[in-house]
Structures are given as structure tokens and as C-alpha cells.
C-alpha atoms as a PDB file:
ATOM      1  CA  UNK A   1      88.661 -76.805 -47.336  1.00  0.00           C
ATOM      2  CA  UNK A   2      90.010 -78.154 -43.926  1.00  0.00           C
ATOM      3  CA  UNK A   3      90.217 -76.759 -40.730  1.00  0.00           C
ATOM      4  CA  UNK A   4      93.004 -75.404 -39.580  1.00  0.00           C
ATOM      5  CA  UNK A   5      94.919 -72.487 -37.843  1.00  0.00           C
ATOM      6  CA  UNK A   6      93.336 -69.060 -39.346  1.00  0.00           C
ATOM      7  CA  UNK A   7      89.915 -70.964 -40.794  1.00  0.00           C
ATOM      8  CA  UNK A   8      86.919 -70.231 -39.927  1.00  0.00           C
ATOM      9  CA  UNK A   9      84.321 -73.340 -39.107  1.00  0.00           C
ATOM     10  CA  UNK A  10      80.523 -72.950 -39.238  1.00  0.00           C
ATOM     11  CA  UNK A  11      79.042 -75.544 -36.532  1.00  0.00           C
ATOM     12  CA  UNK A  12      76.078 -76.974 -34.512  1.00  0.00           C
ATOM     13  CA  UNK A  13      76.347 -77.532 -31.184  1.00  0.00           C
ATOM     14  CA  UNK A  14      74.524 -79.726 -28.464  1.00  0.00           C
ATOM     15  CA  UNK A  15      76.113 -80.565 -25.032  1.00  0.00           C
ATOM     16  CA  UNK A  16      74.639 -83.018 -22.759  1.00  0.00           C
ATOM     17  CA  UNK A  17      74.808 -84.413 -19.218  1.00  0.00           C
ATOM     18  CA  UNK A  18      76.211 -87.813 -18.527  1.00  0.00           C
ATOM     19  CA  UNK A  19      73.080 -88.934 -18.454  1.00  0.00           C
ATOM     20  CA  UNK A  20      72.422 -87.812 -22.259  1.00  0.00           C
ATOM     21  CA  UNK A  21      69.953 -84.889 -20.443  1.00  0.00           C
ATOM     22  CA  UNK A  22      70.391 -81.752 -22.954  1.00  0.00           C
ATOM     23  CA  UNK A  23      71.725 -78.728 -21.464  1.00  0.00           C
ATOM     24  CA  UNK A  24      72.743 -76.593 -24.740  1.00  0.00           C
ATOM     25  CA  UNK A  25      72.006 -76.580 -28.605  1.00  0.00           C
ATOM     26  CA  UNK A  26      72.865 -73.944 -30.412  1.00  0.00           C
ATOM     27  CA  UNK A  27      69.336 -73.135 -33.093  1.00  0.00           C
ATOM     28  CA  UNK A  28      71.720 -71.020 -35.555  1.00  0.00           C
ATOM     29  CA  UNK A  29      75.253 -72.414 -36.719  1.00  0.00           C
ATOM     30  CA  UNK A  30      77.983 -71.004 -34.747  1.00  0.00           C
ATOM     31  CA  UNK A  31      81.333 -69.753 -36.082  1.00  0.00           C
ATOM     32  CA  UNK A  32      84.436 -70.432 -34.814  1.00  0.00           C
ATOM     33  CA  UNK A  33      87.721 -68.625 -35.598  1.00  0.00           C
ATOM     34  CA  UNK A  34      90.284 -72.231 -35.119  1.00  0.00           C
ATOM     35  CA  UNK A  35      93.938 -71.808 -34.220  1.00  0.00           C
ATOM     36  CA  UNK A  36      94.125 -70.744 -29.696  1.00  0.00           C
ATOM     37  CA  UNK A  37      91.987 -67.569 -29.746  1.00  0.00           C
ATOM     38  CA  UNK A  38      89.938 -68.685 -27.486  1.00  0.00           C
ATOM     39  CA  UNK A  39      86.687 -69.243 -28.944  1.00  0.00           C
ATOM     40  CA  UNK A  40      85.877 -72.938 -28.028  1.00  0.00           C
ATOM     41  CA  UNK A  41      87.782 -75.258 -25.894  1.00  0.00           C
ATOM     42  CA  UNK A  42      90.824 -76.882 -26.852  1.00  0.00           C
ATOM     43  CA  UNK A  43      89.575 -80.564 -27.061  1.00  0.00           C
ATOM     44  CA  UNK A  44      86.997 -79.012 -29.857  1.00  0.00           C
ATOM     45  CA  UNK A  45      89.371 -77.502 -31.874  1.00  0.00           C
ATOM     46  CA  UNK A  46      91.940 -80.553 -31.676  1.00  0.00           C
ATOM     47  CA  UNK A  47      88.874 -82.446 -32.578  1.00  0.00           C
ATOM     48  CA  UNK A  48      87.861 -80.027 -35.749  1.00  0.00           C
ATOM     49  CA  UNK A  49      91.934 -80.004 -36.834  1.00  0.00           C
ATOM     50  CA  UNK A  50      92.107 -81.206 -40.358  1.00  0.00           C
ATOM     51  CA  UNK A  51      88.003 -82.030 -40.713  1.00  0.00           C
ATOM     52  CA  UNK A  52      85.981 -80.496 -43.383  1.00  0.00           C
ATOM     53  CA  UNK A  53      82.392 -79.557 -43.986  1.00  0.00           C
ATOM     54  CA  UNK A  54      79.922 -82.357 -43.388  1.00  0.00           C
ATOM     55  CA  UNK A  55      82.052 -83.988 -40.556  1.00  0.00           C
ATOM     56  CA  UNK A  56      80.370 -84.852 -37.325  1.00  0.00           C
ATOM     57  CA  UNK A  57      81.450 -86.296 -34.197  1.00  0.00           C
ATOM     58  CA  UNK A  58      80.394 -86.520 -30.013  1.00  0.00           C
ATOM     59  CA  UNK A  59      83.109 -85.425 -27.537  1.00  0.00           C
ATOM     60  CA  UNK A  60      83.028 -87.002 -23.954  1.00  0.00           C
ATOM     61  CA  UNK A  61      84.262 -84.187 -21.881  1.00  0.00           C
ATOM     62  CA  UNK A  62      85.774 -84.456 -18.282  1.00  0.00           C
ATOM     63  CA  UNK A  63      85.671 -81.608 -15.948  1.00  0.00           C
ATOM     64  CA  UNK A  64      89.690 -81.428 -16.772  1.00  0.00           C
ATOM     65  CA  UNK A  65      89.185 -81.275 -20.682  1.00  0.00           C
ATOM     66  CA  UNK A  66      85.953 -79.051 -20.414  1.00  0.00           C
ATOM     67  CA  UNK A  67      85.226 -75.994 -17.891  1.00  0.00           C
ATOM     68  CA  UNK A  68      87.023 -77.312 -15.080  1.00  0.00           C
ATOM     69  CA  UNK A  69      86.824 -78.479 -11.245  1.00  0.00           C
ATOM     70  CA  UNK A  70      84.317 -76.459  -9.248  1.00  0.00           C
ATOM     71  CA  UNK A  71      86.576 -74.390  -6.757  1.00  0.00           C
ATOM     72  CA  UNK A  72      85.236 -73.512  -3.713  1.00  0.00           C
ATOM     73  CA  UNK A  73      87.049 -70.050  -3.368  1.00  0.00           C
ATOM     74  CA  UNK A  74      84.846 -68.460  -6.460  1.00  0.00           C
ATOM     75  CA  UNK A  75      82.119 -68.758  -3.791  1.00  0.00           C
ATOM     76  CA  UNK A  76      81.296 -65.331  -2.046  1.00  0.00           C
ATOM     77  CA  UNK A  77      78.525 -63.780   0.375  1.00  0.00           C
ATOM     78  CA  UNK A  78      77.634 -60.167  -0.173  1.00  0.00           C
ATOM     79  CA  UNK A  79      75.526 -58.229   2.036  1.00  0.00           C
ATOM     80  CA  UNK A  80      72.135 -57.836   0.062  1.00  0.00           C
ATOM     81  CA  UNK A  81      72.443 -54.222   0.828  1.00  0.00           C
ATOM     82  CA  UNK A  82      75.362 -53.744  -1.502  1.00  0.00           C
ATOM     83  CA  UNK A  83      73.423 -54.634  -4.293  1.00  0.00           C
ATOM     84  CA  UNK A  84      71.154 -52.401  -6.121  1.00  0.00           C
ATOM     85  CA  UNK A  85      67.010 -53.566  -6.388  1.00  0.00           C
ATOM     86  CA  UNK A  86      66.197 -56.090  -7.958  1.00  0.00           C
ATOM     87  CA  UNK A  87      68.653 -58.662  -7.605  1.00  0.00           C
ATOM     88  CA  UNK A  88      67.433 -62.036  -9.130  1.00  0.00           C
ATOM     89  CA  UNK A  89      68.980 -65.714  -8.902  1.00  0.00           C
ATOM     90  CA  UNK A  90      70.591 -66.203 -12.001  1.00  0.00           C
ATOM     91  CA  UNK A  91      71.857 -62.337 -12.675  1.00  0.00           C
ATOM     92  CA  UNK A  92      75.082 -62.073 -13.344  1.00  0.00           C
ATOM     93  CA  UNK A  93      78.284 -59.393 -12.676  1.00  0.00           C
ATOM     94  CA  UNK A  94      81.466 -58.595 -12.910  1.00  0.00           C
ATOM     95  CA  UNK A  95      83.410 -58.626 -10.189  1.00  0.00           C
ATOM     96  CA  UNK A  96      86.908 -57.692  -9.734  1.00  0.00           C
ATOM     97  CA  UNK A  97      89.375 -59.762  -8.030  1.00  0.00           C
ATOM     98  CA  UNK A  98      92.661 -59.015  -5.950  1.00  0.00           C
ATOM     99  CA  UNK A  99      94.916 -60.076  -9.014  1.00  0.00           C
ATOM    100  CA  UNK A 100      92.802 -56.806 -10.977  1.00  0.00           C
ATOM    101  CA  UNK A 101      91.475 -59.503 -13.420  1.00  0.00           C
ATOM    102  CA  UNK A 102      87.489 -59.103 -13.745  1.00  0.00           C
ATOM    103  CA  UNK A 103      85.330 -62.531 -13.157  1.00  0.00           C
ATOM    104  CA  UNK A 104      81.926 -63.223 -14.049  1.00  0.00           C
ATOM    105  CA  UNK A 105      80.008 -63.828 -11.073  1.00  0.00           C
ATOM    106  CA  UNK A 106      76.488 -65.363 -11.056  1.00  0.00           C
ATOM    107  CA  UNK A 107      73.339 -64.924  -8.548  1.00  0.00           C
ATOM    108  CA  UNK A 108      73.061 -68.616  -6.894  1.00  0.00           C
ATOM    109  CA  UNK A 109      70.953 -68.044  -3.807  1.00  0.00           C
ATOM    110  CA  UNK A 110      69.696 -64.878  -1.901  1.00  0.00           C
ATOM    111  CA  UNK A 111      69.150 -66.296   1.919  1.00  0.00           C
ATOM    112  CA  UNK A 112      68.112 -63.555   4.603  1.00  0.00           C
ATOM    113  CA  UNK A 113      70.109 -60.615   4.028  1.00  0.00           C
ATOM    114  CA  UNK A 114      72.810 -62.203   2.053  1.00  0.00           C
ATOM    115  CA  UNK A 115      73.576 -62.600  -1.824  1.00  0.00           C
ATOM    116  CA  UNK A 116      75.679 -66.077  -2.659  1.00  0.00           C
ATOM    117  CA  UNK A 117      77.680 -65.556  -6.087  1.00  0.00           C
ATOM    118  CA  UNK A 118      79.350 -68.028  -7.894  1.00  0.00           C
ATOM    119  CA  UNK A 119      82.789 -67.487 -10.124  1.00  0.00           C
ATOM    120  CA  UNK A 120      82.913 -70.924 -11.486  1.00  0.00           C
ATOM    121  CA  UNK A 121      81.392 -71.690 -15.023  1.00  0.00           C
ATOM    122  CA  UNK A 122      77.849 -73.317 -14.507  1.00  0.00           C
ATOM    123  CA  UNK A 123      79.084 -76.313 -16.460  1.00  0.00           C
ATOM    124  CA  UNK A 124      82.592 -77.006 -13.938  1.00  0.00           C
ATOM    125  CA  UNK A 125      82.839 -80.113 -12.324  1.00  0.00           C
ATOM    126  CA  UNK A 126      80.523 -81.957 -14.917  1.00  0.00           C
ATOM    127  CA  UNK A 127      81.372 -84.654 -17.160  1.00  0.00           C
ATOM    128  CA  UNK A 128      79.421 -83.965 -20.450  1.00  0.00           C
ATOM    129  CA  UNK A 129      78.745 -85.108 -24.148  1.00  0.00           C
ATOM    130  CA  UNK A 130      79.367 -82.573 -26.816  1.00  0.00           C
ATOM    131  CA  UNK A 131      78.089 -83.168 -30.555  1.00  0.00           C
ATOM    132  CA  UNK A 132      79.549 -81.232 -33.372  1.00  0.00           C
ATOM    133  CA  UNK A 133      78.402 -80.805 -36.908  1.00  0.00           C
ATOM    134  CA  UNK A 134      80.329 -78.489 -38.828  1.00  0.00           C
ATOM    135  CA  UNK A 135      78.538 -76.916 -41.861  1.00  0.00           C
ATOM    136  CA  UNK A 136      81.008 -74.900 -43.226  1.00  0.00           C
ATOM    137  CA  UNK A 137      84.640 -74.054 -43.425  1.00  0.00           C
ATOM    138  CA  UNK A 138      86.199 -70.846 -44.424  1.00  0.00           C
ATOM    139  CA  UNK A 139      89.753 -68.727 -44.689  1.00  0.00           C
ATOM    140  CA  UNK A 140      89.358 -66.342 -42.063  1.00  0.00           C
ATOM    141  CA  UNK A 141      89.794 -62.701 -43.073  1.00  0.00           C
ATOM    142  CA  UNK A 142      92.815 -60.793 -41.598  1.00  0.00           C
ATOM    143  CA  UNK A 143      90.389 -58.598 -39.829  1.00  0.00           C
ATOM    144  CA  UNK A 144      88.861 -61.198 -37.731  1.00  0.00           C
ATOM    145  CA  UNK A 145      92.352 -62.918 -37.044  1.00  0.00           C
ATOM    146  CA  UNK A 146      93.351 -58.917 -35.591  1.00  0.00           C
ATOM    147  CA  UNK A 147      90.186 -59.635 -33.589  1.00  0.00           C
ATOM    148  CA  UNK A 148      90.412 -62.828 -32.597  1.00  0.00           C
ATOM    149  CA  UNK A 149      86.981 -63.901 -33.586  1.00  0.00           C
ATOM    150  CA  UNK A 150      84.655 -65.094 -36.152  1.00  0.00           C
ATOM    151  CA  UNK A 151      82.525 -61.955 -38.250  1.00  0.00           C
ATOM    152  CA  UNK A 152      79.837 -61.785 -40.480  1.00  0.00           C
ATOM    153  CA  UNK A 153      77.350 -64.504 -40.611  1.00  0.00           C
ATOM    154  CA  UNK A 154      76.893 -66.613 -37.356  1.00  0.00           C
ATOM    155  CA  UNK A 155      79.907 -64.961 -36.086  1.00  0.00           C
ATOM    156  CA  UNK A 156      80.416 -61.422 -34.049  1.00  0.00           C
ATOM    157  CA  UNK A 157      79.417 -58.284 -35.574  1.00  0.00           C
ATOM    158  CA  UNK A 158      80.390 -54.969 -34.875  1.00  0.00           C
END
């Protein structure tokens, strides 16, 4: 079966720096509901259009085709005192933003009395390497099409 809109593809992962460091590899296959949900970026599922099981290939991504550009406004100080005990580098939160859209937020630095969060994705700004094996390739069911994600083995279960 090929991928395409409304299939479901079983993968492996690994993403790497520039320099070929490894950042990410997924131990268990990953599913991945194909056709603009959401669930991967759009240069891996142009990349997975029309493949089957068994094909492979590496991706080199550009901050443009993969998380994005850092952006200097996602960085905020927050008084230390507004946060409850406890607070690590490397937590994470939600944090809601004057457009009423929630953003994930992570811990970068406590200094002093201050918190420093960041609202970019830890991987913006970076040019990487992503390899892909996919394993498997499926007909998604009409449930996880209503969802908008993969189910069931390797995929979201509810």
C-alpha cells in the first residue's frame, strides 16, 4: 500500500545536528496519520507521499522547512515567586498569550529571583538531518481521521 492522504505510516525516526550529533531516535515505531493533520512536518509527509513499506530516506532540514527561526519575543522573565516550589530547568507550562492561544513554555535558566521561559521549540533555528524508515503502511480508520491522529499500536490511545 502507498502513502497517501487518510493512510496511516508506521516509522523510525532519528534527527541529527549538522554535525551528524544525534539529538532524537524514536526506540518504538511511530505512527503517523498522513494527509495535514498535523502530526509531522510537512517536508516529512511530502517526503512519505506515494512511498511504501521498506522505503528509507535522510531529510536535510532548514530552520524554515523544520521548527522554525528562534524568535526572540517567546522569551519571558517571571518573578520566581510566581511559581510554585520546585521549579526545575527544563519544566515545562502552558502559558497563555494575549491572542488567548496557549504556548508551551520551557524552564531555560533560573538567575536570582527570576525564572527565564522559552516559547520557541528546542529544535528552532537549527539546521538538522532527519532519517526515516517506514515499516508499515495502513488505511486509516474513520475514527482516527475524526481525531486527527494515529490509534492503536504505536499510535495514540485513549
Amino acid at each position: 500500500m502507498k502513502i497517501t492522504k487518510d493512510t496511516v505510516a508506521t516509522v523510525h525516526l532519528k534527527v541529527a545536528d549538522k554535525l551528524g550529533r544525534l539529538i532524537e531516535k524514536t526506540d518504538a515505531p511511530t505512527a503517523l496519520l498522513i494527509g495535514g493533520y498535523g502530526n509531522t512536518l510537512p517536508v516529512i509527509e511530502t517526503a512519505l507521499e506515494g512511498q511504501e513499506a521498506g522505503f528509507k530516506t535522510t531529510l536535510a532540514l532548514t530552520p524554515e522547512t523544520g521548527f522554525g527561526e528562534r524568535d526572540e519575543s517567546l522569551l519571558l522573565a517571571i518573578p520566581k515567586k510566581d511559581f510554585p516550589p520546585g521549579v526545575k530547568v527544563g519544566g515545562q507550562l502552558e502559558v497563555r498569550g494575549d491572542d488567548g492561544e496557549f504556548r508551551r513554555y520551557t524552564v531555560a535558566k533560573i538567575k536570582g529571583d527570576t525564572v527565564h521561559l522559552d516559547g520557541n521549540h528546542p529544535l528552532a533555528g537549527q539546521h538538522l538531518s532527519v532519517s526515516i524508515q517506514v515499516t508499515e503502511v495502513r488505511a486509516a480508520s474513520a475514527e482516527e481521521i475524526a481525531h486527527g491522529h494515529a490509534h492503536g499500536v504505536h499510535g495514540h490511545h485513549h
